[in-house]
PDB file of N, CA and C in Angstrom:
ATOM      1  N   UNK A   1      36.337  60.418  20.928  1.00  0.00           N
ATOM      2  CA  UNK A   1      35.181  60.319  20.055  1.00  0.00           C
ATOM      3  C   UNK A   1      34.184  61.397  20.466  1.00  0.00           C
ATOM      4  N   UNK A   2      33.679  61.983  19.420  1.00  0.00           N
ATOM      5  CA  UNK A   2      32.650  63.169  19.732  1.00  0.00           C
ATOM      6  C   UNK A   2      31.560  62.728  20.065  1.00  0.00           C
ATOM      7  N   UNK A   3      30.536  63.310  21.185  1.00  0.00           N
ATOM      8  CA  UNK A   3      29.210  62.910  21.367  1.00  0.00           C
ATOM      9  C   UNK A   3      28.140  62.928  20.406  1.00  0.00           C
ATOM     10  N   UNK A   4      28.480  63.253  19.013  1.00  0.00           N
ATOM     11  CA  UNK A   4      28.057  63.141  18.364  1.00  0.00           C
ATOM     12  C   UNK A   4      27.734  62.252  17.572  1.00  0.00           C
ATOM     13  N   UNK A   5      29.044  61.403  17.091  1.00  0.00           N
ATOM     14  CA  UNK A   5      29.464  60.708  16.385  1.00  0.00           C
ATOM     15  C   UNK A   5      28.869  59.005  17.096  1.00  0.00           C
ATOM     16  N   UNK A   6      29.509  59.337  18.990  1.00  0.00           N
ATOM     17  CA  UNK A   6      28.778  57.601  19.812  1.00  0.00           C
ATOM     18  C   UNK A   6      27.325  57.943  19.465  1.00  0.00           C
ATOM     19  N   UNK A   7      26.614  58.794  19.504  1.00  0.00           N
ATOM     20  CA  UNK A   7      25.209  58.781  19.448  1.00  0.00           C
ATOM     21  C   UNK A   7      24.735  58.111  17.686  1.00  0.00           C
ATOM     22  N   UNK A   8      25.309  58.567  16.741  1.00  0.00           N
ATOM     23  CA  UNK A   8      25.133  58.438  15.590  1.00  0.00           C
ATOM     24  C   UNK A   8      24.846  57.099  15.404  1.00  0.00           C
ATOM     25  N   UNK A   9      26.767  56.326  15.782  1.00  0.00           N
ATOM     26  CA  UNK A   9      26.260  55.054  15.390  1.00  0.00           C
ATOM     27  C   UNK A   9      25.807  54.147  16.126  1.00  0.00           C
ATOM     28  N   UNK A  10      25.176  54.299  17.403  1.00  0.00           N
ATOM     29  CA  UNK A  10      24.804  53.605  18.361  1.00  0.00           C
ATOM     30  C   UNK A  10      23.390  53.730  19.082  1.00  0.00           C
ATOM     31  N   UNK A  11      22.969  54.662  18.203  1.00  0.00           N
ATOM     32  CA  UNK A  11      21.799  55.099  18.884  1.00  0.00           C
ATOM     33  C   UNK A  11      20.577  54.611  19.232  1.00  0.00           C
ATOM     34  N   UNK A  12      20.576  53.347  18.499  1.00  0.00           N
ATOM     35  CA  UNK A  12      19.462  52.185  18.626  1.00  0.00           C
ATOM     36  C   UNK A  12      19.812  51.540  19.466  1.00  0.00           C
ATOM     37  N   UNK A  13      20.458  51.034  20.137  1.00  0.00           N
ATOM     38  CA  UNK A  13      21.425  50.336  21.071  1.00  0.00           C
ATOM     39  C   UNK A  13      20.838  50.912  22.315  1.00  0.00           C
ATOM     40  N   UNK A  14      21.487  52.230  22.185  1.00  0.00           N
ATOM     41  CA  UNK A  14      20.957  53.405  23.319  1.00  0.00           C
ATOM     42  C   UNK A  14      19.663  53.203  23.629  1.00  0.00           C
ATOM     43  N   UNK A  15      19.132  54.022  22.373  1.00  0.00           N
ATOM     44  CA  UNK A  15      17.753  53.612  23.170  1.00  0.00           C
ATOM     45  C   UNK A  15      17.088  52.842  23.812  1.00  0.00           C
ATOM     46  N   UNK A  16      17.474  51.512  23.473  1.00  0.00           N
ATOM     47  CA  UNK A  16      17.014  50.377  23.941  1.00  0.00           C
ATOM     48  C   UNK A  16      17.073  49.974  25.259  1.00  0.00           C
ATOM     49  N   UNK A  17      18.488  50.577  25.440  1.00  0.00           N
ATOM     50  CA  UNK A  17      19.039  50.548  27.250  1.00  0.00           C
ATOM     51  C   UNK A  17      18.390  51.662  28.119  1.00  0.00           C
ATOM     52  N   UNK A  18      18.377  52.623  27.341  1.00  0.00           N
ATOM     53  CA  UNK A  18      17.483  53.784  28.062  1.00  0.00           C
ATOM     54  C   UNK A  18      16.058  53.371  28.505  1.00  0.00           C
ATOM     55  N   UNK A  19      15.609  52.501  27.574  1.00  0.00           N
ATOM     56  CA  UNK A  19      13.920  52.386  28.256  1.00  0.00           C
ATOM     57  C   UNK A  19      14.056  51.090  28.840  1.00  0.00           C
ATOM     58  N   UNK A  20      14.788  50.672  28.500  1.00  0.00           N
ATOM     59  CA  UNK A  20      15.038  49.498  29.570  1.00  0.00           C
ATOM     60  C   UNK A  20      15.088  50.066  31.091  1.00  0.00           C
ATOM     61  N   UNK A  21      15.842  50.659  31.494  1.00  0.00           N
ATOM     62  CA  UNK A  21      16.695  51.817  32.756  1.00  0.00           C
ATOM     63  C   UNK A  21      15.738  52.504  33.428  1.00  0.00           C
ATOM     64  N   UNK A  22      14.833  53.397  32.132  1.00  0.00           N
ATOM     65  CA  UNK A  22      14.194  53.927  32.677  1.00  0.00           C
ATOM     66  C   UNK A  22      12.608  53.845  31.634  1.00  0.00           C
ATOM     67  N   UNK A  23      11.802  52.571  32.391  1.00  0.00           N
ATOM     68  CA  UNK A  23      10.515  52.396  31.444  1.00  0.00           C
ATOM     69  C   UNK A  23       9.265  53.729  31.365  1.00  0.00           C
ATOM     70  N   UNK A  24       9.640  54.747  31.307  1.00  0.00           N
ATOM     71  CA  UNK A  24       8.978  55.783  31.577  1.00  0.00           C
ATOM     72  C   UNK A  24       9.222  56.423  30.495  1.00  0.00           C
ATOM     73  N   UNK A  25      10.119  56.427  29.590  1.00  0.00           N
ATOM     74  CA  UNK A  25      10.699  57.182  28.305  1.00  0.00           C
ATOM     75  C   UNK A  25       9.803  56.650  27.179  1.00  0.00           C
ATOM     76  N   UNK A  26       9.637  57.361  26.092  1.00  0.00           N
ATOM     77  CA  UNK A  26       8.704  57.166  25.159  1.00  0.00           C
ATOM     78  C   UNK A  26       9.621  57.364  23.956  1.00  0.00           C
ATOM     79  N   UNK A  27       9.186  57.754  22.895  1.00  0.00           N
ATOM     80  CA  UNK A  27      10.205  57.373  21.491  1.00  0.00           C
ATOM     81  C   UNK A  27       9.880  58.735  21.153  1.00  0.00           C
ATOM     82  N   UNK A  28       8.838  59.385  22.023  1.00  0.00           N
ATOM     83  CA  UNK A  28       9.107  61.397  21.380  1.00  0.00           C
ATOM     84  C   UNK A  28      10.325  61.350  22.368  1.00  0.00           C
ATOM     85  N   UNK A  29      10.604  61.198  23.645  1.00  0.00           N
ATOM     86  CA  UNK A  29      11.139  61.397  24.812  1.00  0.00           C
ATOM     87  C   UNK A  29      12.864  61.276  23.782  1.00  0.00           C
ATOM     88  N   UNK A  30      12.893  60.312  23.295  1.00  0.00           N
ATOM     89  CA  UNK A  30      14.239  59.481  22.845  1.00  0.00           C
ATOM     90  C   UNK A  30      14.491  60.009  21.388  1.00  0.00           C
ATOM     91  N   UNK A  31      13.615  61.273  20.571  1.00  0.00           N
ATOM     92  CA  UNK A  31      14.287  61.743  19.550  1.00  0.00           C
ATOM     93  C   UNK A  31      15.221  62.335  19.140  1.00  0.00           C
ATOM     94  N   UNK A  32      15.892  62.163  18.582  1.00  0.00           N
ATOM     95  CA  UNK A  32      17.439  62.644  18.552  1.00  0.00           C
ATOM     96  C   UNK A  32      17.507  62.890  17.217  1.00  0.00           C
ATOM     97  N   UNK A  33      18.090  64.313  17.190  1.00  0.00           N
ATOM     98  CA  UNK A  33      18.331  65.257  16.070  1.00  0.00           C
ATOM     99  C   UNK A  33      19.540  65.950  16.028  1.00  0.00           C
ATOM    100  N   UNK A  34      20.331  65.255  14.810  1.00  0.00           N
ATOM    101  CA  UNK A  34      21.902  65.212  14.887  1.00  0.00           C
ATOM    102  C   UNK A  34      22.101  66.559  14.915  1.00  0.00           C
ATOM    103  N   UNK A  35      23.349  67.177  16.096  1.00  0.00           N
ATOM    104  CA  UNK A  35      23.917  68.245  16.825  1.00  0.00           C
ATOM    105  C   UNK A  35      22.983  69.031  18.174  1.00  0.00           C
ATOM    106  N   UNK A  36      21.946  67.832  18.738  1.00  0.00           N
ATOM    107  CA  UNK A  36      20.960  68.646  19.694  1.00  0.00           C
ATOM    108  C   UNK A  36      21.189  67.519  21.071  1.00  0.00           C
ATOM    109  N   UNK A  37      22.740  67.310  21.190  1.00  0.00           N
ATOM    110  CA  UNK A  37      22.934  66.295  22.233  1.00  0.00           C
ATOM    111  C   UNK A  37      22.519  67.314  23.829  1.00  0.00           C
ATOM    112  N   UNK A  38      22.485  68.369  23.801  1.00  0.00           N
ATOM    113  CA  UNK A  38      22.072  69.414  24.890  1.00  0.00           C
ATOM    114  C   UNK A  38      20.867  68.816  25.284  1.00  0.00           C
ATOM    115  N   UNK A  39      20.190  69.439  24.224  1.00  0.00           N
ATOM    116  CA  UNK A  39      18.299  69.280  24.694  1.00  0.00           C
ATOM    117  C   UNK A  39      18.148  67.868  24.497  1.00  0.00           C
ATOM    118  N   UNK A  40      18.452  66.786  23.947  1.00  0.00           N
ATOM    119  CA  UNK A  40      18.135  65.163  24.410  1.00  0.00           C
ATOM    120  C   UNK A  40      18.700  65.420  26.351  1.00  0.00           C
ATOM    121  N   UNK A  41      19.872  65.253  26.146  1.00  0.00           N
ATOM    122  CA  UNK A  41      20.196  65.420  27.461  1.00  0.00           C
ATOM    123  C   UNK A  41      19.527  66.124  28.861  1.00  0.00           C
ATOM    124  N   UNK A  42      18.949  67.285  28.475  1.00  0.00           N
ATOM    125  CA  UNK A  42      18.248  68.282  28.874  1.00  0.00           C
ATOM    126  C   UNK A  42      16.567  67.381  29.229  1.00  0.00           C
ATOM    127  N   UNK A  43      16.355  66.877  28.275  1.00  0.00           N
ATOM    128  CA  UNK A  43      14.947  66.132  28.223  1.00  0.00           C
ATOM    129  C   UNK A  43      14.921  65.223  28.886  1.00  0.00           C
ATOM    130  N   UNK A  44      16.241  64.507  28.918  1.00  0.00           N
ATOM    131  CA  UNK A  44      15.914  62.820  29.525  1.00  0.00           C
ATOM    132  C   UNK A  44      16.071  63.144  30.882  1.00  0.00           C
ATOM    133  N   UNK A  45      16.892  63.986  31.472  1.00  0.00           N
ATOM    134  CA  UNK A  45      16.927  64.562  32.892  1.00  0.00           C
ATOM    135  C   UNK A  45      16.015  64.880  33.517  1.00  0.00           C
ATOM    136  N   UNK A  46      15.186  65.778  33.172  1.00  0.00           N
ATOM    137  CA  UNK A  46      13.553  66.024  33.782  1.00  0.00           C
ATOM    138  C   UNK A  46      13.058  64.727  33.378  1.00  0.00           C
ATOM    139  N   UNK A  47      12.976  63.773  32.564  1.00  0.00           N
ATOM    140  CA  UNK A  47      12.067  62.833  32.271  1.00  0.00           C
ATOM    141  C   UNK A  47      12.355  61.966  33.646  1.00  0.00           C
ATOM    142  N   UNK A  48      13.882  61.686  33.504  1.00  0.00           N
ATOM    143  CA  UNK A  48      14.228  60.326  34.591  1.00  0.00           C
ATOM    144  C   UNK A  48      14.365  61.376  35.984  1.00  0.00           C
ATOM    145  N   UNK A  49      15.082  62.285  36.112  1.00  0.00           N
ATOM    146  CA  UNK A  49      15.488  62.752  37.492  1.00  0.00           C
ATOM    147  C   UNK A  49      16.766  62.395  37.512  1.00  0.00           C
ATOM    148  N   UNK A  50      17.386  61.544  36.939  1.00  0.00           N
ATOM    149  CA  UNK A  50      18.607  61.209  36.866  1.00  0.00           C
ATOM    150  C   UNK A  50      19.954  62.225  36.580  1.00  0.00           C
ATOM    151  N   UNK A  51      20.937  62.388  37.381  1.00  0.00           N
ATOM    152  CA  UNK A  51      22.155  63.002  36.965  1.00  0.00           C
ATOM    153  C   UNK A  51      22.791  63.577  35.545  1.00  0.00           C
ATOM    154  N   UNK A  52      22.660  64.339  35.185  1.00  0.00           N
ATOM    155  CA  UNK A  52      22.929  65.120  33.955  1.00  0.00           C
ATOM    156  C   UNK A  52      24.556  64.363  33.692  1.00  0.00           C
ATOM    157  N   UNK A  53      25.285  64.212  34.337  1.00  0.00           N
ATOM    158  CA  UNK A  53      26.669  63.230  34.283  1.00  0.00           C
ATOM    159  C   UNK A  53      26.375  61.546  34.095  1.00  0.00           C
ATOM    160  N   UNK A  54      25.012  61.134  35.262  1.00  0.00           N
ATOM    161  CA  UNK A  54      25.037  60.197  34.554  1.00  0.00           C
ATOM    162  C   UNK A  54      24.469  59.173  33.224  1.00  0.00           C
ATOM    163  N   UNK A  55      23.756  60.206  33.007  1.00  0.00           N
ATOM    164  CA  UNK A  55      23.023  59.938  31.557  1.00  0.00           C
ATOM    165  C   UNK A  55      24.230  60.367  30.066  1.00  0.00           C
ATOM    166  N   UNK A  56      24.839  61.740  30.581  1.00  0.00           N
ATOM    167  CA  UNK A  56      25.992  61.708  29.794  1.00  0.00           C
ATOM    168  C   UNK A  56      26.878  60.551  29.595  1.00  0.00           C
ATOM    169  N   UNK A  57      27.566  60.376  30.412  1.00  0.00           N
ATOM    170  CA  UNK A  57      28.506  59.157  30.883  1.00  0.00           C
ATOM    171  C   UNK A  57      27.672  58.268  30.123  1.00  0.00           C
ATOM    172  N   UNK A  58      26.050  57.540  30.221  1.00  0.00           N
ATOM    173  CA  UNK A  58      25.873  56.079  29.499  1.00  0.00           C
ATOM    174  C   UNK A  58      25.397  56.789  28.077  1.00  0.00           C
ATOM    175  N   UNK A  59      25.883  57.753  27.822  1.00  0.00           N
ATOM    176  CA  UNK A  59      25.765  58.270  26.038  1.00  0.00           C
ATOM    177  C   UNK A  59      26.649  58.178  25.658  1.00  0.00           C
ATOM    178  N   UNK A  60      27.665  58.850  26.211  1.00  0.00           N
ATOM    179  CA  UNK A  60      28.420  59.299  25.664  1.00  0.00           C
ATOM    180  C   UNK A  60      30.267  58.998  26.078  1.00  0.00           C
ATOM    181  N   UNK A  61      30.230  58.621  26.947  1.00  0.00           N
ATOM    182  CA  UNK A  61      31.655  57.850  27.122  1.00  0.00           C
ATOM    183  C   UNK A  61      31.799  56.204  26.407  1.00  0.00           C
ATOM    184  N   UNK A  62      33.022  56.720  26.280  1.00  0.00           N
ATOM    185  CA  UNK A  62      33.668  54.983  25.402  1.00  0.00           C
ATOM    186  C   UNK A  62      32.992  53.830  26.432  1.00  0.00           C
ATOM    187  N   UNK A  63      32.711  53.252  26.063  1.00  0.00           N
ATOM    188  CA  UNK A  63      32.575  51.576  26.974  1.00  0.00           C
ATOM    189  C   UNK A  63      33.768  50.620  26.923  1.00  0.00           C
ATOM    190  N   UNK A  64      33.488  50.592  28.036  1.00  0.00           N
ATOM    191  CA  UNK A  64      35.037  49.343  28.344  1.00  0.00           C
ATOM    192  C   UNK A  64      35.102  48.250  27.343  1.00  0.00           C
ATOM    193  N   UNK A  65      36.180  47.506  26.829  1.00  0.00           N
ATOM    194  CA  UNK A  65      35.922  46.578  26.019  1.00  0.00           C
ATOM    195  C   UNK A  65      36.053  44.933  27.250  1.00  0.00           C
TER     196      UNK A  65
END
């Protein structure tokens, strides 16, 4: 599945876990503009400090069923 596509239909979901994770994120912080998975990624990294793999990984990899 493209990182495009988990972000698309899940992205409310996401977010939700993201500011949960990290209560420091704001809803400019969390805008997402379909084909700019770089610069979200890019953004939430300086925001949290968190691992560029592991913010990928809770975007963008399948979840276990």
């Amino acid at each position: 599945m493209s990182m495009e596509l988990k972000l698309k239909g899940n992205w409310n979901e996401m977010k939700g876990k993201l500011k949960e994770k990290y209560g420091e994120l704001t809803d400019d912080d969390l805008a997402y503009a379909e084909g700019q998975e770089d610069q979200l990624l890019g953004k939430l990294q300086k925001k949290t400090g968190a691992a560029k793999e592991e913010l990928s990984q809770m975007l963008f990899e399948k979840e276990e069923a």
